[in-house]
PDB file of N, CA and C in Angstrom:
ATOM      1  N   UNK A   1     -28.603  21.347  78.393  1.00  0.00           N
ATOM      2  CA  UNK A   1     -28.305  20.760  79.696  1.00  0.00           C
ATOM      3  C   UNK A   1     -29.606  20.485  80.425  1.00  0.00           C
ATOM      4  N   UNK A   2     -29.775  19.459  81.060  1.00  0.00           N
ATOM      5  CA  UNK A   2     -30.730  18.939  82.245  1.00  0.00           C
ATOM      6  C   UNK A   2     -30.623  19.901  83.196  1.00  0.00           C
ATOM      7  N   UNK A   3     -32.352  20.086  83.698  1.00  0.00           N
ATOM      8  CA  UNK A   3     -31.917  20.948  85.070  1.00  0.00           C
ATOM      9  C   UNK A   3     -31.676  19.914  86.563  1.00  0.00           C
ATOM     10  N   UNK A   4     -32.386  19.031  86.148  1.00  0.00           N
ATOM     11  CA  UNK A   4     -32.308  17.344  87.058  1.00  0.00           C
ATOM     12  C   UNK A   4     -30.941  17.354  87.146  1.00  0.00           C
ATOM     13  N   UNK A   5     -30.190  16.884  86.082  1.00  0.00           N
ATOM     14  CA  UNK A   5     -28.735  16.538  86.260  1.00  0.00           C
ATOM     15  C   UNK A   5     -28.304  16.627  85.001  1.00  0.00           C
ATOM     16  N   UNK A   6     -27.193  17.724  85.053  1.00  0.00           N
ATOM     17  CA  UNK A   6     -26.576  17.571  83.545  1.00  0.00           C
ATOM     18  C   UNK A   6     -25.940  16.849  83.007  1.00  0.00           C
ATOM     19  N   UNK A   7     -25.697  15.598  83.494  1.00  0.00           N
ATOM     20  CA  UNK A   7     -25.342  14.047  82.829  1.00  0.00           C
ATOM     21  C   UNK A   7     -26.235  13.222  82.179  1.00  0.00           C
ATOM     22  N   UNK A   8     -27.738  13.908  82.135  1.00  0.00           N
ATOM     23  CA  UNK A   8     -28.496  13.287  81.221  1.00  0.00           C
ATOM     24  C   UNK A   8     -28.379  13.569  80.166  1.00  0.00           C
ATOM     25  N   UNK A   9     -28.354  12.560  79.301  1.00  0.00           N
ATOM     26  CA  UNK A   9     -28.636  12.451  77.883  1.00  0.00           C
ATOM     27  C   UNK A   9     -29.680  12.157  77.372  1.00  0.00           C
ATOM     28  N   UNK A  10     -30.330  13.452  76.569  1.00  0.00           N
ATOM     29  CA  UNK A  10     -31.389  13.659  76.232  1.00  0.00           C
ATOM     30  C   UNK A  10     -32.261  12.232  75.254  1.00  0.00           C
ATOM     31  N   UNK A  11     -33.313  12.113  75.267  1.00  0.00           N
ATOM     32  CA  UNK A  11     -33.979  11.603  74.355  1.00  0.00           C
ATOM     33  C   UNK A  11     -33.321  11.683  73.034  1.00  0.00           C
ATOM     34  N   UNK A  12     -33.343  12.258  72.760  1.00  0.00           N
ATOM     35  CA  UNK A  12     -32.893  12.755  70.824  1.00  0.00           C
ATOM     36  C   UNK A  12     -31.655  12.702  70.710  1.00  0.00           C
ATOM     37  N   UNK A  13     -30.534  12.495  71.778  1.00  0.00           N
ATOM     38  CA  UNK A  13     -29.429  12.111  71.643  1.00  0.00           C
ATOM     39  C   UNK A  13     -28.620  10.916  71.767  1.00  0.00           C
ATOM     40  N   UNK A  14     -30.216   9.740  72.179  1.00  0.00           N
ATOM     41  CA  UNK A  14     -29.635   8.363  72.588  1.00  0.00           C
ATOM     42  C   UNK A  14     -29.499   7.728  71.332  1.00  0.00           C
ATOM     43  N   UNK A  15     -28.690   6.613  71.067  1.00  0.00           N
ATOM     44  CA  UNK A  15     -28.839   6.043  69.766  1.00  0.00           C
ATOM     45  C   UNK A  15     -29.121   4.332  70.080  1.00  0.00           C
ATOM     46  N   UNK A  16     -29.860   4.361  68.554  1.00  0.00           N
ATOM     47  CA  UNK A  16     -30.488   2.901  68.748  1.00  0.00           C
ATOM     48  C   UNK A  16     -29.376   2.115  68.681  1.00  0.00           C
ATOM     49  N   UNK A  17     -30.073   0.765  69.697  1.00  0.00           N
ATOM     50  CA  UNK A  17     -28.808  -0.499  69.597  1.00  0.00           C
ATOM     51  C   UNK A  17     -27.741   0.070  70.285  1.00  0.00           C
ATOM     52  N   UNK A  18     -27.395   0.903  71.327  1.00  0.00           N
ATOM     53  CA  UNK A  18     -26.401   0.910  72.252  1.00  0.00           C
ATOM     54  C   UNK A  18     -26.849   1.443  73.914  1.00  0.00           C
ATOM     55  N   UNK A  19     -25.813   0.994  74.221  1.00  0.00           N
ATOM     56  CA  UNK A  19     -25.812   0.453  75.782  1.00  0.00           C
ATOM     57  C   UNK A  19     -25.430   1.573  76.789  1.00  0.00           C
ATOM     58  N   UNK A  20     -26.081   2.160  77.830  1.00  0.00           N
ATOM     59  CA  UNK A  20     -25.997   3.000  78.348  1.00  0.00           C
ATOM     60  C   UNK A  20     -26.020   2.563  80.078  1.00  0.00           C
ATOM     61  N   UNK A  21     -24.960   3.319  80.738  1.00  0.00           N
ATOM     62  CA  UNK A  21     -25.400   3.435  81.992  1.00  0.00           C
ATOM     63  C   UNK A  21     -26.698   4.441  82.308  1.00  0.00           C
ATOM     64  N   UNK A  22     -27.548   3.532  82.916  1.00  0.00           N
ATOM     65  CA  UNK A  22     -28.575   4.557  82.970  1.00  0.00           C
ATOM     66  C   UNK A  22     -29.311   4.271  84.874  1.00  0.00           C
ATOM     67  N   UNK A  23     -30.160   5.536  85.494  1.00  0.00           N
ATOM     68  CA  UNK A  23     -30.896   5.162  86.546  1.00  0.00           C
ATOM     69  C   UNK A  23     -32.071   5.082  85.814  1.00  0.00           C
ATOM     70  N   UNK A  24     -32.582   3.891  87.152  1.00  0.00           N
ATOM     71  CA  UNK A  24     -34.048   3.268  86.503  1.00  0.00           C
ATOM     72  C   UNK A  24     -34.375   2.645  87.464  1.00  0.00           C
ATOM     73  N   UNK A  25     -36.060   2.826  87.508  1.00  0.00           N
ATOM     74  CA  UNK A  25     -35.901   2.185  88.272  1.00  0.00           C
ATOM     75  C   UNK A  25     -35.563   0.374  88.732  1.00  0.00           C
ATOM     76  N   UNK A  26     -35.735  -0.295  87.820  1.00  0.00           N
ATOM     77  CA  UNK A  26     -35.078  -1.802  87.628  1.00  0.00           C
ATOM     78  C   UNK A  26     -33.739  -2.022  86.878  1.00  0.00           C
ATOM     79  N   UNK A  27     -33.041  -1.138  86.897  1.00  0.00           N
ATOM     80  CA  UNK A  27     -31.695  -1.466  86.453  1.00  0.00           C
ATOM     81  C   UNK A  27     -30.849  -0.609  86.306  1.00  0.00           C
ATOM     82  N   UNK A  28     -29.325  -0.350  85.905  1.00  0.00           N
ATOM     83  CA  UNK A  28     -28.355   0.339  85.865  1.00  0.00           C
ATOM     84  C   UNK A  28     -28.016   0.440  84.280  1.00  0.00           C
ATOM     85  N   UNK A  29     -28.179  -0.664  83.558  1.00  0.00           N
ATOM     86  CA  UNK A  29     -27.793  -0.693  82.342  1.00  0.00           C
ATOM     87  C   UNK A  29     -28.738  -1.240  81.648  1.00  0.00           C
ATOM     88  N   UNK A  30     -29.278  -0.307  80.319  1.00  0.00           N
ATOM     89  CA  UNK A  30     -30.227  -0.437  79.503  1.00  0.00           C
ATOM     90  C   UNK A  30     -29.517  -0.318  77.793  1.00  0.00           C
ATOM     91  N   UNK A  31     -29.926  -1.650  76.855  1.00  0.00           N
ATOM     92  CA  UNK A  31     -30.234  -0.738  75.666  1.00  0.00           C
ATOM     93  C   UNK A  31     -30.886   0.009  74.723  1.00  0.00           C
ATOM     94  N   UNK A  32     -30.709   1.277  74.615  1.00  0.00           N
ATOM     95  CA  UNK A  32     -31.683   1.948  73.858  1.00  0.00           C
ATOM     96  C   UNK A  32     -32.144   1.607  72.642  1.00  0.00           C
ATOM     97  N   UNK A  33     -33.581   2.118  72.457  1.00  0.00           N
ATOM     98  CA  UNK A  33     -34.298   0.780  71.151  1.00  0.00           C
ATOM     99  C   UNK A  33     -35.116   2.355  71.142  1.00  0.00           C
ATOM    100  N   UNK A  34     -34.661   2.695  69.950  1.00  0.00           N
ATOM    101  CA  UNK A  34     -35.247   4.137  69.543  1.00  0.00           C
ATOM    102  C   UNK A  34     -36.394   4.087  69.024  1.00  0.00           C
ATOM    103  N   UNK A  35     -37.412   2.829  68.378  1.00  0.00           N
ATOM    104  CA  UNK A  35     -38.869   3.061  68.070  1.00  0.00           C
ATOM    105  C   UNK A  35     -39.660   2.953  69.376  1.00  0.00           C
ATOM    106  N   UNK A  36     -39.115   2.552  70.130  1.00  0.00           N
ATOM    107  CA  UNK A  36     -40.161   2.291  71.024  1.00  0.00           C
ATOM    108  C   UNK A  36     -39.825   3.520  72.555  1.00  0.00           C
ATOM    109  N   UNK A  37     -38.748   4.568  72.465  1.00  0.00           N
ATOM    110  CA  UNK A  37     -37.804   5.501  72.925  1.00  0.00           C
ATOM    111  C   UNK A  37     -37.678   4.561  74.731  1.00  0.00           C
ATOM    112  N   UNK A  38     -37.200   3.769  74.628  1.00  0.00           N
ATOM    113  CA  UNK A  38     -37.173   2.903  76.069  1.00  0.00           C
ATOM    114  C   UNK A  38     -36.092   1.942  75.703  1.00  0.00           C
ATOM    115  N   UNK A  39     -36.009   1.457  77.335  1.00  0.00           N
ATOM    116  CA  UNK A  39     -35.046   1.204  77.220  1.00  0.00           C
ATOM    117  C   UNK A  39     -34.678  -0.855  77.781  1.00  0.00           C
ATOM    118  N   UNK A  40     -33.874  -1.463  76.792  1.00  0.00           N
ATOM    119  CA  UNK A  40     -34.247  -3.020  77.341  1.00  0.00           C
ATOM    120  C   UNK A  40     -33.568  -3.431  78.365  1.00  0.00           C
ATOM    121  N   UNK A  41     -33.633  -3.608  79.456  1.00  0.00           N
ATOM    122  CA  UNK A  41     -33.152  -4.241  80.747  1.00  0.00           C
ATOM    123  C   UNK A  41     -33.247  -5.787  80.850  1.00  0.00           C
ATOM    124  N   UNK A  42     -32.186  -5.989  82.076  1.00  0.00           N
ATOM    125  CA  UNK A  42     -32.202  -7.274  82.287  1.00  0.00           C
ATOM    126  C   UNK A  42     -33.457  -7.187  83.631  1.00  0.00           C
ATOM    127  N   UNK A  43     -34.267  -7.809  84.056  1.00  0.00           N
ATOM    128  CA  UNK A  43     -34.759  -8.164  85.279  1.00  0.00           C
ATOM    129  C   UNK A  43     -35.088  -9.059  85.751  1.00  0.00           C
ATOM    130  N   UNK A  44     -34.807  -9.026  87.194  1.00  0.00           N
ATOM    131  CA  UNK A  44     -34.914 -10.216  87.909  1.00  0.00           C
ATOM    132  C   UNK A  44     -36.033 -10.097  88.943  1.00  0.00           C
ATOM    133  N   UNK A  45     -37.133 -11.107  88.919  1.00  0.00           N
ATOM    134  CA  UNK A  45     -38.133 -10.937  89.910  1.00  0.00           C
ATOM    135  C   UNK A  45     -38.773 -12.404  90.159  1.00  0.00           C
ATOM    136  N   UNK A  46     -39.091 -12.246  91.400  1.00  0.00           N
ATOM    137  CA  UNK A  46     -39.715 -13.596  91.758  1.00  0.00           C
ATOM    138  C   UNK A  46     -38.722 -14.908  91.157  1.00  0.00           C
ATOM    139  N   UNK A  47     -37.495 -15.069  91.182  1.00  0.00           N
ATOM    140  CA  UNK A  47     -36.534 -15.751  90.546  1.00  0.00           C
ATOM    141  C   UNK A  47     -36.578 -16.222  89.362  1.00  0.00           C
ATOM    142  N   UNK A  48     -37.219 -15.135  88.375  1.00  0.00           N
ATOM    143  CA  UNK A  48     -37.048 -15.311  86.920  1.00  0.00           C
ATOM    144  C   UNK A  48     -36.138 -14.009  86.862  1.00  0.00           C
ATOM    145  N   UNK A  49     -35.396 -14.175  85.383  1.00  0.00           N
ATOM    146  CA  UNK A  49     -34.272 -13.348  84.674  1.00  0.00           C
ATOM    147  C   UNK A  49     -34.845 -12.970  83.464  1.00  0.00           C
ATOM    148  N   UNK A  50     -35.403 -11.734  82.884  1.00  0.00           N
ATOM    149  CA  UNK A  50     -36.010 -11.706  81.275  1.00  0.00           C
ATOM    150  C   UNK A  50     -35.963 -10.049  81.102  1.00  0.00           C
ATOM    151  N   UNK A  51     -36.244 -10.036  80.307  1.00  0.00           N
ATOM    152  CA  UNK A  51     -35.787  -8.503  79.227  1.00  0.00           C
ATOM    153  C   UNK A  51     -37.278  -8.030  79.616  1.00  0.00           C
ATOM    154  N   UNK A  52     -37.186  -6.316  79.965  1.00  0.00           N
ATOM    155  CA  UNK A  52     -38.300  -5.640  80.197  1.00  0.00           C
ATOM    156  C   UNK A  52     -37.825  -4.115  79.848  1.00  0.00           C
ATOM    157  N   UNK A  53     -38.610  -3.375  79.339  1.00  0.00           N
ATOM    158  CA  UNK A  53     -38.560  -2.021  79.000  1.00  0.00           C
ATOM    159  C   UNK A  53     -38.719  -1.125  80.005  1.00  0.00           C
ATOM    160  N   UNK A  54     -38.331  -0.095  80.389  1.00  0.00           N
ATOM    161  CA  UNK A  54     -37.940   1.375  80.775  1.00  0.00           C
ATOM    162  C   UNK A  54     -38.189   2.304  80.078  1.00  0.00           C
ATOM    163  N   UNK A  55     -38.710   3.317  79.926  1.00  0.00           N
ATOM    164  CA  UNK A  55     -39.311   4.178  79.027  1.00  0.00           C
ATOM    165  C   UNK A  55     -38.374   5.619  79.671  1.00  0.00           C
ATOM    166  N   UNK A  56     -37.917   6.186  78.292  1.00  0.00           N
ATOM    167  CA  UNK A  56     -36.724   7.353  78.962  1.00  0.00           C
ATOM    168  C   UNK A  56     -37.594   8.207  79.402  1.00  0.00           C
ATOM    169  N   UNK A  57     -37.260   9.099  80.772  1.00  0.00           N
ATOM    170  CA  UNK A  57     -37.692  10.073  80.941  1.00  0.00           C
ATOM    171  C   UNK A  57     -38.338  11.142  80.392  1.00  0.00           C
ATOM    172  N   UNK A  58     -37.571  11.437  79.582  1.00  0.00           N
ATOM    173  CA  UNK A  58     -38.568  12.685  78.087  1.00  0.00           C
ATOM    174  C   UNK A  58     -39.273  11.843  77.436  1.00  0.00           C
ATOM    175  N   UNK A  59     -39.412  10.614  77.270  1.00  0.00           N
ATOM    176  CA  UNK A  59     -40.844  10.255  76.297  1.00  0.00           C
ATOM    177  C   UNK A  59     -42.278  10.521  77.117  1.00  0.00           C
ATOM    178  N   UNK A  60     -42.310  10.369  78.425  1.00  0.00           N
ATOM    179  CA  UNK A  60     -43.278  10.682  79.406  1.00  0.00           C
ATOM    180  C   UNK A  60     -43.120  11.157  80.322  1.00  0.00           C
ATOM    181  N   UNK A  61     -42.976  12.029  81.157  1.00  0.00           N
ATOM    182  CA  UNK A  61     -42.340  12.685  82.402  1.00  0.00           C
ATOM    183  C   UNK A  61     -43.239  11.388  83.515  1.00  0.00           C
ATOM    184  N   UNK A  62     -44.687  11.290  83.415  1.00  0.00           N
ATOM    185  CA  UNK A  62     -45.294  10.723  84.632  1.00  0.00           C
ATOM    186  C   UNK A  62     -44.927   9.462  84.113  1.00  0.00           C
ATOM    187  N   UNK A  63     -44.549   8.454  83.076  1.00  0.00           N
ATOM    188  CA  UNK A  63     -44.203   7.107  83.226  1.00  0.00           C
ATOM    189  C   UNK A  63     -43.173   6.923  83.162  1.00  0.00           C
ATOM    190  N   UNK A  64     -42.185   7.767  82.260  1.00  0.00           N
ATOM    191  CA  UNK A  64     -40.354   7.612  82.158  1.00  0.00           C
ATOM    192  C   UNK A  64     -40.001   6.950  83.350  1.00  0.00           C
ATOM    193  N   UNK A  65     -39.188   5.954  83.512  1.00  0.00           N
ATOM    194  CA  UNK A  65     -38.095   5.290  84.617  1.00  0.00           C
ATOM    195  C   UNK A  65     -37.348   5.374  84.520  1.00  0.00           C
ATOM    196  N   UNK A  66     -36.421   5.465  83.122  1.00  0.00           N
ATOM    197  CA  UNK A  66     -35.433   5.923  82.934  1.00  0.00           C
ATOM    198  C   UNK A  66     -34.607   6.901  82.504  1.00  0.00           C
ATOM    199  N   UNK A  67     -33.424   7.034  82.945  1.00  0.00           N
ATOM    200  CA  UNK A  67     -32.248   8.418  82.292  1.00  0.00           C
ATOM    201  C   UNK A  67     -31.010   7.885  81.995  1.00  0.00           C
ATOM    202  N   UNK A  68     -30.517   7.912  80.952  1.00  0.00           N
ATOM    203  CA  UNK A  68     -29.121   7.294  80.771  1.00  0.00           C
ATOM    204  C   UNK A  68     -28.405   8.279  81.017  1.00  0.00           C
ATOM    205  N   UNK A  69     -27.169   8.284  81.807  1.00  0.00           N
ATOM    206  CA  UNK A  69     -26.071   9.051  82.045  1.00  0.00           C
ATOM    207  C   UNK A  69     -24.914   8.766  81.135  1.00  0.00           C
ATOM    208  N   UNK A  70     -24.997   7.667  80.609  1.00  0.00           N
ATOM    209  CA  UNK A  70     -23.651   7.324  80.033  1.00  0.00           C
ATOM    210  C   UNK A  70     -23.298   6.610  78.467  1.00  0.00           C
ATOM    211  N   UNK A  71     -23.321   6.729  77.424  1.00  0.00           N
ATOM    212  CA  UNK A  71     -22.866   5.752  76.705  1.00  0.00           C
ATOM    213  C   UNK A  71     -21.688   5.060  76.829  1.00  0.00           C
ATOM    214  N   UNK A  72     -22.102   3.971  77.037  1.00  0.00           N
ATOM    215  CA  UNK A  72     -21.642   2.694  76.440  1.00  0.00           C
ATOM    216  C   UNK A  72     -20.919   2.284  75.335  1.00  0.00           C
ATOM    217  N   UNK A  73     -21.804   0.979  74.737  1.00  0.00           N
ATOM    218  CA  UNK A  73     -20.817   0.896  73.161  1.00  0.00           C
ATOM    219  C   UNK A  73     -22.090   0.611  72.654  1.00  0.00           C
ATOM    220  N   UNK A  74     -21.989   0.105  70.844  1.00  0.00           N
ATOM    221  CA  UNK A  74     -22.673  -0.641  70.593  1.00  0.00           C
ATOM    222  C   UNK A  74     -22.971  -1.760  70.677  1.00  0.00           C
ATOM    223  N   UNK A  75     -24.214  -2.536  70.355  1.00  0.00           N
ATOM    224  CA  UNK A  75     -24.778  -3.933  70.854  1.00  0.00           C
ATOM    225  C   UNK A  75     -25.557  -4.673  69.660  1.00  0.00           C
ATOM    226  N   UNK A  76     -24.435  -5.577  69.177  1.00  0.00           N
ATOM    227  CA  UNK A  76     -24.959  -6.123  67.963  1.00  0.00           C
ATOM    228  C   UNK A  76     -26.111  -6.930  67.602  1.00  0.00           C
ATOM    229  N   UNK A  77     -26.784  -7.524  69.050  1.00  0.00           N
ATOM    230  CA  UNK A  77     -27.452  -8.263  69.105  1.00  0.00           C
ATOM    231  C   UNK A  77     -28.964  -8.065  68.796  1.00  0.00           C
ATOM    232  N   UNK A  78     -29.970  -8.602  68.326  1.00  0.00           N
ATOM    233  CA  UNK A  78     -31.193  -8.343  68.519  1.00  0.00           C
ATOM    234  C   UNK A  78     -32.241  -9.448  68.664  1.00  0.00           C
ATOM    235  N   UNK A  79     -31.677 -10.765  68.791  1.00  0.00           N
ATOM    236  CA  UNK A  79     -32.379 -11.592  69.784  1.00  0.00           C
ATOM    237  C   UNK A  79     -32.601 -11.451  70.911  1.00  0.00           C
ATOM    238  N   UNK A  80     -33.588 -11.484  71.907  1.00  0.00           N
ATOM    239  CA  UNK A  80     -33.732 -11.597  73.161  1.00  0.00           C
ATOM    240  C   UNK A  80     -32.945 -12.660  73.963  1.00  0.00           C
ATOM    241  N   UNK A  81     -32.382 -13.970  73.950  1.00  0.00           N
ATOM    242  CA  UNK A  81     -31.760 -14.504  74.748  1.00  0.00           C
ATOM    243  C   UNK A  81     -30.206 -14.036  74.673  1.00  0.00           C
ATOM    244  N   UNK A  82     -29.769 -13.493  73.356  1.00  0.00           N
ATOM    245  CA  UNK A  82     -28.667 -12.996  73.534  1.00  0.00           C
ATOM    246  C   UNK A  82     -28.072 -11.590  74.162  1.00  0.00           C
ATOM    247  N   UNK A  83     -29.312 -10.922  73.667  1.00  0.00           N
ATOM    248  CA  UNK A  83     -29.729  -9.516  74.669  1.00  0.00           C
ATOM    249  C   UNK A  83     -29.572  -9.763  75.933  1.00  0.00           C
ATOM    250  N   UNK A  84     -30.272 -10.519  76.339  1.00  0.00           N
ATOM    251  CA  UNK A  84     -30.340 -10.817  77.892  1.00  0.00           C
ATOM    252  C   UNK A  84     -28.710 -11.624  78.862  1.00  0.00           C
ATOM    253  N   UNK A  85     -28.128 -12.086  77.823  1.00  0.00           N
ATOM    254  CA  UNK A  85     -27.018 -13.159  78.057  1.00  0.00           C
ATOM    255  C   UNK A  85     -26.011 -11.354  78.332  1.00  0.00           C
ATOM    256  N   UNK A  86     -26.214 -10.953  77.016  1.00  0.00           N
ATOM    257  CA  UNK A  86     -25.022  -9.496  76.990  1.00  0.00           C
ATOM    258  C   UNK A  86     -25.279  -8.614  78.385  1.00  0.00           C
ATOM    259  N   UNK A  87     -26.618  -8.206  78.438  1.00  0.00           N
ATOM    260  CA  UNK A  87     -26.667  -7.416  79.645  1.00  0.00           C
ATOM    261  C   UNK A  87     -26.323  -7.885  81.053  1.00  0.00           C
ATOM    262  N   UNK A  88     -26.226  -9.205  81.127  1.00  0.00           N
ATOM    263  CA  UNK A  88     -26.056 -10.012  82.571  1.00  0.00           C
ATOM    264  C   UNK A  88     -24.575  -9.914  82.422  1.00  0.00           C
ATOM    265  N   UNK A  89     -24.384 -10.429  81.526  1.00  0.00           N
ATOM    266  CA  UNK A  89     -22.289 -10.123  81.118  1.00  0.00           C
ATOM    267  C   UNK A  89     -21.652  -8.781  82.054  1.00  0.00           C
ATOM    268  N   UNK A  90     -22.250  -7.601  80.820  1.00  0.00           N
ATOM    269  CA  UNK A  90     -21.945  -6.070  80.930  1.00  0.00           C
ATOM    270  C   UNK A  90     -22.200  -5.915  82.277  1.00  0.00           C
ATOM    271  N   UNK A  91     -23.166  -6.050  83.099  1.00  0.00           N
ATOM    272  CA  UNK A  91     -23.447  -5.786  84.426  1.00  0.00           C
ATOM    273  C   UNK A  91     -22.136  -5.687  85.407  1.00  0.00           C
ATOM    274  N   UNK A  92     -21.569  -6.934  85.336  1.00  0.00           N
ATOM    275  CA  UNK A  92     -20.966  -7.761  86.029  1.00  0.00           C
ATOM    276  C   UNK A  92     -19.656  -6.835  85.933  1.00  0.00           C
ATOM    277  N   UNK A  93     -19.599  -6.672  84.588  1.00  0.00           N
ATOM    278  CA  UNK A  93     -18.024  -6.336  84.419  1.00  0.00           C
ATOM    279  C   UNK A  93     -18.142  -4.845  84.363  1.00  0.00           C
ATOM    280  N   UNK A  94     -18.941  -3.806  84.215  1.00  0.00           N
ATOM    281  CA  UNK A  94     -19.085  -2.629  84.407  1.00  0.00           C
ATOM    282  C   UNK A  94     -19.405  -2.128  85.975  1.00  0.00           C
ATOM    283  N   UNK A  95     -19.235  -2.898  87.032  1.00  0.00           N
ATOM    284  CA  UNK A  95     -19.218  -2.596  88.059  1.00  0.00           C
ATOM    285  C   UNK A  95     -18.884  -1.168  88.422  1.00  0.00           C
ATOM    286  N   UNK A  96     -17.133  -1.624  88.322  1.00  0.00           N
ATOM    287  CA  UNK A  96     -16.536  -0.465  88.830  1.00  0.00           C
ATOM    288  C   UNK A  96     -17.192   1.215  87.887  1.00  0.00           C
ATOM    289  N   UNK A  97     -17.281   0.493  86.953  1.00  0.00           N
ATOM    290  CA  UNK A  97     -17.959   2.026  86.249  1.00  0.00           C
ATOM    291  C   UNK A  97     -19.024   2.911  86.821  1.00  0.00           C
ATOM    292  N   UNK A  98     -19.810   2.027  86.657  1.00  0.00           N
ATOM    293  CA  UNK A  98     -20.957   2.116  87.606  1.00  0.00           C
ATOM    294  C   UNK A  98     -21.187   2.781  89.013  1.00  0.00           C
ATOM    295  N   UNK A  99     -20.263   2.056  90.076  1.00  0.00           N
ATOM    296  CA  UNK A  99     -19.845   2.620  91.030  1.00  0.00           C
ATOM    297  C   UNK A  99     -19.199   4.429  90.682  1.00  0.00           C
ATOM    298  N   UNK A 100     -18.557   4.556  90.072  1.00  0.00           N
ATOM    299  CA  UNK A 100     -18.355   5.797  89.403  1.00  0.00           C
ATOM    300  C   UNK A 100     -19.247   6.727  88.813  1.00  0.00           C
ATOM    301  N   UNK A 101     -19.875   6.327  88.604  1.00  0.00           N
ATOM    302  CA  UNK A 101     -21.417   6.868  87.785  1.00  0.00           C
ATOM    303  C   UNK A 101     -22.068   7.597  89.092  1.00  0.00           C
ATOM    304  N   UNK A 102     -22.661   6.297  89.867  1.00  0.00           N
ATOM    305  CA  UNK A 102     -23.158   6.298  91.262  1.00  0.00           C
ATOM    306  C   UNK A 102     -23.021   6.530  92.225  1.00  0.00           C
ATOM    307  N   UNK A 103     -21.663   6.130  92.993  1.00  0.00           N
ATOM    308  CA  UNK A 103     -21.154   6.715  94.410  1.00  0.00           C
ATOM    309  C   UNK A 103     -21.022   5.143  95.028  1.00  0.00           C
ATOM    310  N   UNK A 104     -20.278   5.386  95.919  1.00  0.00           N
ATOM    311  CA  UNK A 104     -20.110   3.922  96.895  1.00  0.00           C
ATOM    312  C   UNK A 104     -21.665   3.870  97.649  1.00  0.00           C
ATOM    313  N   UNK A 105     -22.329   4.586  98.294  1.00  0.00           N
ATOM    314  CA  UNK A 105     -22.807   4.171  98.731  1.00  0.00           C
ATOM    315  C   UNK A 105     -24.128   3.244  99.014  1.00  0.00           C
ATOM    316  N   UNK A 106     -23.898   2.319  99.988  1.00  0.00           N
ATOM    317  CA  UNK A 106     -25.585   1.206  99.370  1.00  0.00           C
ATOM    318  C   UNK A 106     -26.829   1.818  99.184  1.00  0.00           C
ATOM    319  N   UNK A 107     -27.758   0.869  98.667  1.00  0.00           N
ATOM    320  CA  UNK A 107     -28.911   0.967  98.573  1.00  0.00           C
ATOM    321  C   UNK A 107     -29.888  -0.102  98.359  1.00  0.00           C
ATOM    322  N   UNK A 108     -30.796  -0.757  98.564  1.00  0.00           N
ATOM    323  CA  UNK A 108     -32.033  -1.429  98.111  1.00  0.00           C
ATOM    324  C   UNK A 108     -31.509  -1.746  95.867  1.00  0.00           C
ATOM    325  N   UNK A 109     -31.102  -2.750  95.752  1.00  0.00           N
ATOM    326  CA  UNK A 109     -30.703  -2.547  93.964  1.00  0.00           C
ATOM    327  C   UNK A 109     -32.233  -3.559  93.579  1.00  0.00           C
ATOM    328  N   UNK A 110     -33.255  -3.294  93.006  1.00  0.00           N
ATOM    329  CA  UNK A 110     -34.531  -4.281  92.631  1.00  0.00           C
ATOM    330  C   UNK A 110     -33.678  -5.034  91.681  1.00  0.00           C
ATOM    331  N   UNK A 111     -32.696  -4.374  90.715  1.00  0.00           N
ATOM    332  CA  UNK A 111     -32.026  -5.289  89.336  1.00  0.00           C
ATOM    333  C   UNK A 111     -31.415  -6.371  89.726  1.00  0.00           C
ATOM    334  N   UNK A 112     -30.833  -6.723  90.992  1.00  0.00           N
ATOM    335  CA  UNK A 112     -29.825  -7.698  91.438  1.00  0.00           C
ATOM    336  C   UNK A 112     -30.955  -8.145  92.824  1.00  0.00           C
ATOM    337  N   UNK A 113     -31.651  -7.543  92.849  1.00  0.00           N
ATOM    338  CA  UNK A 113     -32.639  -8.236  93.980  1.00  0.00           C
ATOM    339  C   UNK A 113     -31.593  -8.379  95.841  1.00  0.00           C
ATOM    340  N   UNK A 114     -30.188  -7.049  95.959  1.00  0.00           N
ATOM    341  CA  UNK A 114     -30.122  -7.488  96.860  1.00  0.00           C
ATOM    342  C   UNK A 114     -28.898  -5.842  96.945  1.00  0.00           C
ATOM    343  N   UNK A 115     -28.155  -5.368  98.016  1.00  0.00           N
ATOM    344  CA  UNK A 115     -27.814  -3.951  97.998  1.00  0.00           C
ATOM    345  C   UNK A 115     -26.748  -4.254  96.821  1.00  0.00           C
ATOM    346  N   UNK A 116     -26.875  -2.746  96.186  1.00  0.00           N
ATOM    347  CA  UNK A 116     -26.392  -2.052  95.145  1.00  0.00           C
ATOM    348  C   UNK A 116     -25.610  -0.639  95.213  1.00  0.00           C
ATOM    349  N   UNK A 117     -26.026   0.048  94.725  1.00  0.00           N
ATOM    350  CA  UNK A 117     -25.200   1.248  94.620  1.00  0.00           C
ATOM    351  C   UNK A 117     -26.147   2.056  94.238  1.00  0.00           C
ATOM    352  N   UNK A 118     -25.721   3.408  94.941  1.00  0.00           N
ATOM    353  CA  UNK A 118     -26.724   4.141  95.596  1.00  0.00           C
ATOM    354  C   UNK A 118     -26.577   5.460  94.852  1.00  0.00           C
ATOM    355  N   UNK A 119     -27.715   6.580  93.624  1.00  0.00           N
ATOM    356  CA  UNK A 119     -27.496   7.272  92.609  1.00  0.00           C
ATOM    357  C   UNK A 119     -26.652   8.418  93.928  1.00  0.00           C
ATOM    358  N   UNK A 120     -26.210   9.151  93.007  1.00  0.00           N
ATOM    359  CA  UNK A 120     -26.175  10.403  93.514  1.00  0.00           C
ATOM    360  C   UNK A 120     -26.584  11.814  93.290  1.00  0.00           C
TER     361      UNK A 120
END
């Protein structure tokens, strides 16, 4: 068990090629890509949309951004435009999950560039 939060799922328990609710700081939903132990996001900045890594918490304590709380499913994909097409999808429609994960309340979301949902 996490002493942070025992809904983390450890490093050594994420599996490659699937999709996790995770906090981060640029996103909610990452897939885990086990050579590189991070995690691929959708992000949006300066009004571009493109795939960027998150590094889990236990691979570095001072650079980790991310913690997945949740599996997901698997993710067949391993092109980048289709990667990126799936995670903008999943976003959308994992809302309510999410919200569940998280709590109703707002916050500043950098992934959607506008309020989000706020960890707990």
């Amino acid at each position: 068990m996490d002493k942070r939060n025992p809904n983390i799922i450890p490093l050594d328990d994420c599996k490659d090629r699937y999709l996790y609710i995770i906090d981060a700081r640029n996103a909610r939903l990452g897939i885990f890509h086990d050579q590189t132990g991070s995690f691929i996001i959708s992000r949006r900045k300066f009004g571009s949309n493109y795939l960027f890594n998150e590094d889990h918490y236990d691979k570095d304590e001072r650079y980790g951004t991310a913690t997945p709380l949740k599996e997901i499913e698997y993710v067949p994909y391993t092109n980048e435009t289709d990667e990126l097409a799936f995670l903008n999808k999943r976003t959308k429609e994992l809302e309510k999950e999410m919200l569940e994960v998280f709590g109703p309340e707002p916050r500043w979301d950098n992934a959607k560039g506008d309020i989000g949902v706020q960890p707990s």
